[in-house]
Protein backbone atom coordinates (compact mmCIF):
# COMPACT_ATOMS: atom_id res chain seq x y z
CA UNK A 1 84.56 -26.87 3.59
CA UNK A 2 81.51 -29.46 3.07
CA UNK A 3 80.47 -29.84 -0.87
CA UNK A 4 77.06 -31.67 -1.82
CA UNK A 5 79.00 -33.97 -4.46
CA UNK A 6 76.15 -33.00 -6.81
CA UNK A 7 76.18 -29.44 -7.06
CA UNK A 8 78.99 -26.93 -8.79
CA UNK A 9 81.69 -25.99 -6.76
CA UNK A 10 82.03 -22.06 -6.41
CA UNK A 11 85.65 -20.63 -4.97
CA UNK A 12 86.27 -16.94 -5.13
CA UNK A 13 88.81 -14.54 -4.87
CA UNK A 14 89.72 -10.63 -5.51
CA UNK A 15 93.40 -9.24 -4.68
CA UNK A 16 94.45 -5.47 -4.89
CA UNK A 17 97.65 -5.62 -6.84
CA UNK A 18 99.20 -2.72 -8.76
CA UNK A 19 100.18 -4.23 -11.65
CA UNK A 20 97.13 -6.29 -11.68
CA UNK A 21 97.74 -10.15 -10.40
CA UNK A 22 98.30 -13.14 -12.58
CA UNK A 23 95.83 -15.71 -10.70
CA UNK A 24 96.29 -19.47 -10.57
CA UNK A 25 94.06 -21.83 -9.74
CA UNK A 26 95.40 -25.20 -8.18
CA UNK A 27 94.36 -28.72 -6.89
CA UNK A 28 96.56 -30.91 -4.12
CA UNK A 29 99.22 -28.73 -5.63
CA UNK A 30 99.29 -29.50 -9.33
CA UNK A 31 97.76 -27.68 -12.42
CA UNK A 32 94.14 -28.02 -12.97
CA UNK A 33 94.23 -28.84 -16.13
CA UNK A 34 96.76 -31.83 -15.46
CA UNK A 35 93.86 -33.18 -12.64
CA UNK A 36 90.70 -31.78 -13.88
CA UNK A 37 89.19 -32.47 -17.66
CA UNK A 38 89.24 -29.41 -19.27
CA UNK A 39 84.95 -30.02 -19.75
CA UNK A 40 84.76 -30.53 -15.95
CA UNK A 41 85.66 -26.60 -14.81
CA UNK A 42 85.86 -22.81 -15.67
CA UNK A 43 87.64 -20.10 -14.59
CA UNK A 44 86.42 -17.14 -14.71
CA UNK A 45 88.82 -13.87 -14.62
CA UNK A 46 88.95 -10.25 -15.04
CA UNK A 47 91.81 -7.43 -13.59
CA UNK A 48 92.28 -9.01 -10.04
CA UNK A 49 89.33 -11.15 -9.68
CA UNK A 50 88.89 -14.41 -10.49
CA UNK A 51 86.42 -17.60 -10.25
CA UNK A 52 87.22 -21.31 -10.38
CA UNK A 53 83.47 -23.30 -10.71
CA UNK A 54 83.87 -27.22 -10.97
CA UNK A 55 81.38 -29.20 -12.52
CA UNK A 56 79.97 -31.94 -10.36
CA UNK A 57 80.71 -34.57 -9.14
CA UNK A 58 83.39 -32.53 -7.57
CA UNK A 59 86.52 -33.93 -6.36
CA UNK A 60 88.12 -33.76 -2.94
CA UNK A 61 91.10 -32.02 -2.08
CA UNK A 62 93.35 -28.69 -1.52
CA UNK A 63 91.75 -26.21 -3.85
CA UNK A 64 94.47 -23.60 -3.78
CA UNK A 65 94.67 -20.07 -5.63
CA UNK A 66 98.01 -17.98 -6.31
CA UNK A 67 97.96 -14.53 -7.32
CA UNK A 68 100.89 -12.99 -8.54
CA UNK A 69 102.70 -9.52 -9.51
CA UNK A 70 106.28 -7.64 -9.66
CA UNK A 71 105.64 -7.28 -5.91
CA UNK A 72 105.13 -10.92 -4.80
CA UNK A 73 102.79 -13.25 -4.45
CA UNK A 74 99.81 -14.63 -2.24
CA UNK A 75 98.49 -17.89 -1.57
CA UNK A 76 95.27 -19.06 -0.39
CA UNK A 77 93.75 -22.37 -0.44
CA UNK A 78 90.59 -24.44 1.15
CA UNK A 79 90.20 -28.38 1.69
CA UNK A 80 87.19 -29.32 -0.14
CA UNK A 81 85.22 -32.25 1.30
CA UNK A 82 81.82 -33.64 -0.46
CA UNK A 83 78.64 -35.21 1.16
């Protein structure tokens, strides 16, 4: 997906999972917080939604999401490119 490198990044995402999902947010594979200042994004979560916004500028890469239960889990990611 195209990012303006000066505007917040929004990603999404809402799972049904019975128990409710533990969601993860990832970039290019790694922890946020081990690539991303802690000041430079929020996530956002409640039940089986959850919202990752990152504070411009924003940085390239595989913005992935994991969500998580006794069942399994699901993966889901985007390749964020900025203009």
């Amino acid at each position: 997906m195209q990012q303006p490198a000066d505007q917040k990044l929004l990603l999404e995402i809402q799972v049904e999972a019975n128990p409710p999902a533990d969601i993860h947010w990832l970039l290019d594979g790694g922890d946020l917080a081990q690539k991303l200042a802690r000041a430079d994004y929020r996530v956002l979560s409640d039940r089986n939604q959850s919202k990752l916004i990152v504070e411009p500028p924003v940085p390239e890469g595989l913005y992935s999401v994991e969500a998580s239960n006794a069942h399994g889990t699901v993966k889901s990611g985007t390749n964020v490119c900025t203009r």
